[in-house]
Protein backbone atom coordinates (compact mmCIF):
# COMPACT_ATOMS: atom_id res chain seq x y z
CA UNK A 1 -4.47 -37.55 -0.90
CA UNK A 2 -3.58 -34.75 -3.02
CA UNK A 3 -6.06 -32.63 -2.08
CA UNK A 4 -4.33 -32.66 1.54
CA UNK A 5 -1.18 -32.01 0.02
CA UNK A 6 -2.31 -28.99 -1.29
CA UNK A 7 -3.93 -27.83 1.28
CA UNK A 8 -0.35 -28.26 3.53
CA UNK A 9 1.31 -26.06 0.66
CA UNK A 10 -1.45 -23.21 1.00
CA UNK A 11 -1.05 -23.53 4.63
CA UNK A 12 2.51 -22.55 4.82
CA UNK A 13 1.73 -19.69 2.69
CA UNK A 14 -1.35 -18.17 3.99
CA UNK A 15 -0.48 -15.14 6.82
CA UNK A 16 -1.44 -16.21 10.19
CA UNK A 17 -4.07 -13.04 11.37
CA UNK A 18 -6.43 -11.92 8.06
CA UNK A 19 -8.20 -8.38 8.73
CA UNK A 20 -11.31 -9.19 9.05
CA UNK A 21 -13.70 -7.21 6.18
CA UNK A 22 -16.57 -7.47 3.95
CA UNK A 23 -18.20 -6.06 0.83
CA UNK A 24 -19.11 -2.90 0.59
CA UNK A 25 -16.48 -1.82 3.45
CA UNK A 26 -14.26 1.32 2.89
CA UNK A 27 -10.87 0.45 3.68
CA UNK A 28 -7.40 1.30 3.12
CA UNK A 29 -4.42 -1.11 1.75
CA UNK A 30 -1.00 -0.27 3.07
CA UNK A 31 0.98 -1.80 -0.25
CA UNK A 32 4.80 -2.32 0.01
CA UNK A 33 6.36 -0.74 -3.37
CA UNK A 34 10.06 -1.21 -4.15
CA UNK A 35 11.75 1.70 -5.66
CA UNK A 36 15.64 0.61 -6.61
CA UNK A 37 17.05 -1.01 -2.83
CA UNK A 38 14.48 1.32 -0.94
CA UNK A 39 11.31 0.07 0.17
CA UNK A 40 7.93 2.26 1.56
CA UNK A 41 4.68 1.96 2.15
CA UNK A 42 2.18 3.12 -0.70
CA UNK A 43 -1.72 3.31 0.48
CA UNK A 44 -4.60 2.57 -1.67
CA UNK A 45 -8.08 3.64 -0.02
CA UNK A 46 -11.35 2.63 -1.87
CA UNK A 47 -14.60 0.62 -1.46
CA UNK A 48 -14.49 -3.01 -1.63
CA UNK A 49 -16.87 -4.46 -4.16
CA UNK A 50 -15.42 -8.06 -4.65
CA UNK A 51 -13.95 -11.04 -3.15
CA UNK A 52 -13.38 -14.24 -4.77
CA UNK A 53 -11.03 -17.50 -4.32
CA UNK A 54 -10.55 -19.31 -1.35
CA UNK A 55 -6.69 -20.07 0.84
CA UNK A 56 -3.74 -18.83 -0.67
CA UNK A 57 -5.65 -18.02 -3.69
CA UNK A 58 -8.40 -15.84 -2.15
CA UNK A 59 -8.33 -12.27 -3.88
CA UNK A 60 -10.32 -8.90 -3.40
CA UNK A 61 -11.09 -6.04 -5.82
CA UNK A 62 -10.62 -2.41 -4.35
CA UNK A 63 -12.75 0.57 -6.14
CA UNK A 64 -12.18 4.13 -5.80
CA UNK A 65 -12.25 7.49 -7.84
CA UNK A 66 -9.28 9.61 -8.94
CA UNK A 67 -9.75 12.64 -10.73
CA UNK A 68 -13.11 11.54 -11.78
CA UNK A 69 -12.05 8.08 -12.82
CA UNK A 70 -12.90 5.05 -11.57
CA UNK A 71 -9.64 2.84 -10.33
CA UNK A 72 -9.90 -0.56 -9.43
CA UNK A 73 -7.07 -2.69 -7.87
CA UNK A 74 -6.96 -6.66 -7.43
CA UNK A 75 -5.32 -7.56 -4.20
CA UNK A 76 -4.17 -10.98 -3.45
CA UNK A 77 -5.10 -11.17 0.46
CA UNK A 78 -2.13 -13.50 1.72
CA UNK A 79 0.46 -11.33 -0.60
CA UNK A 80 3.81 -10.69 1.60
CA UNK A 81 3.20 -7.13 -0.62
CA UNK A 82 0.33 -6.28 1.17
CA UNK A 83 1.19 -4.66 5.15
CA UNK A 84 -2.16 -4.50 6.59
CA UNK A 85 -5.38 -3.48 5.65
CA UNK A 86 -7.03 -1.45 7.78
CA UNK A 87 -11.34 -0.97 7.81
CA UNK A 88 -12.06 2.52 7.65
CA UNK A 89 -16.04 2.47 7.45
CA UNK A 90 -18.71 -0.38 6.98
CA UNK A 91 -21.64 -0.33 4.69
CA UNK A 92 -24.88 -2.11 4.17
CA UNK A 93 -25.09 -3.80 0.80
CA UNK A 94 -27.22 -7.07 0.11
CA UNK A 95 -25.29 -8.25 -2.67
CA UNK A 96 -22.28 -10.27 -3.12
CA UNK A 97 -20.27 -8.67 -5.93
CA UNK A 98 -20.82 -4.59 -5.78
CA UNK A 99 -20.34 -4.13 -10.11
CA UNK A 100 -23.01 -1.93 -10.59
CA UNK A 101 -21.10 0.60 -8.75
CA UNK A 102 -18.74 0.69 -11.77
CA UNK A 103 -22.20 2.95 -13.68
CA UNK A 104 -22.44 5.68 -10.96
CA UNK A 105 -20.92 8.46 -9.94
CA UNK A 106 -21.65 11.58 -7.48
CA UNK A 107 -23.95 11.20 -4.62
CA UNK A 108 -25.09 7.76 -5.77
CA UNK A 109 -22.13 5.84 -5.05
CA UNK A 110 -23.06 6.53 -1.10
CA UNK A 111 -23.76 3.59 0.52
CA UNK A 112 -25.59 3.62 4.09
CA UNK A 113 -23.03 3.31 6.82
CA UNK A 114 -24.01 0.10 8.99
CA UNK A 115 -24.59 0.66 12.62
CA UNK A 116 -23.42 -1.16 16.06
């Protein structure tokens, strides 16, 4: 009984059409940031090297490198916050969580670019 409950709760906050992306994709995530009454867009681009949750709850962790640091971002995918996510590039990878990218830098960070 409760467990339907909760599931008609999640339901009414869950956005209707998810993008539709995977580990190890390279994607960019249009943000909305509020700055006093003004509101803009505010991209974050980086590889995706974790998902976990599931519904409303469901969350994914965006990597990239800025000024030779490594940035990650948590995104909650069913934020209102977030505008779209769009894939830029897809990658082969054979694991579920992409950590070990944390420990490399340069030339070994490429991942092979999956075809068709």
């Amino acid at each position: 009984m409760s467990q339907k409950v909760m599931e008609l709760v999640e339901k009414a906050t869950m956005k209707a059409e998810v993008p539709v992306f995977e580990i190890g994709d390279t994607v960019d995530v249009h943000t909305k940031i509020l700055e006093g009454s003004k509101e803009r867009i505010q991209i974050f681009s980086g590889l995706v090297i974790a998902r976990s949750g599931g519904g409303s709850r469901e969350m994914f962790v965006v990597r990239r490198i800025v000024a030779g640091e490594g940035v990650e971002r948590k995104f909650p995918l069913h934020s209102p916050k977030i505008d779209k996510i769009d894939v830029k590039r897809k990658s082969v990878v054979r694991r579920a969580k992409l950590y070990y990218m944390r420990d490399r830098s340069g030339k070994a960070t490429r991942l092979e670019e999956r075809r068709g």
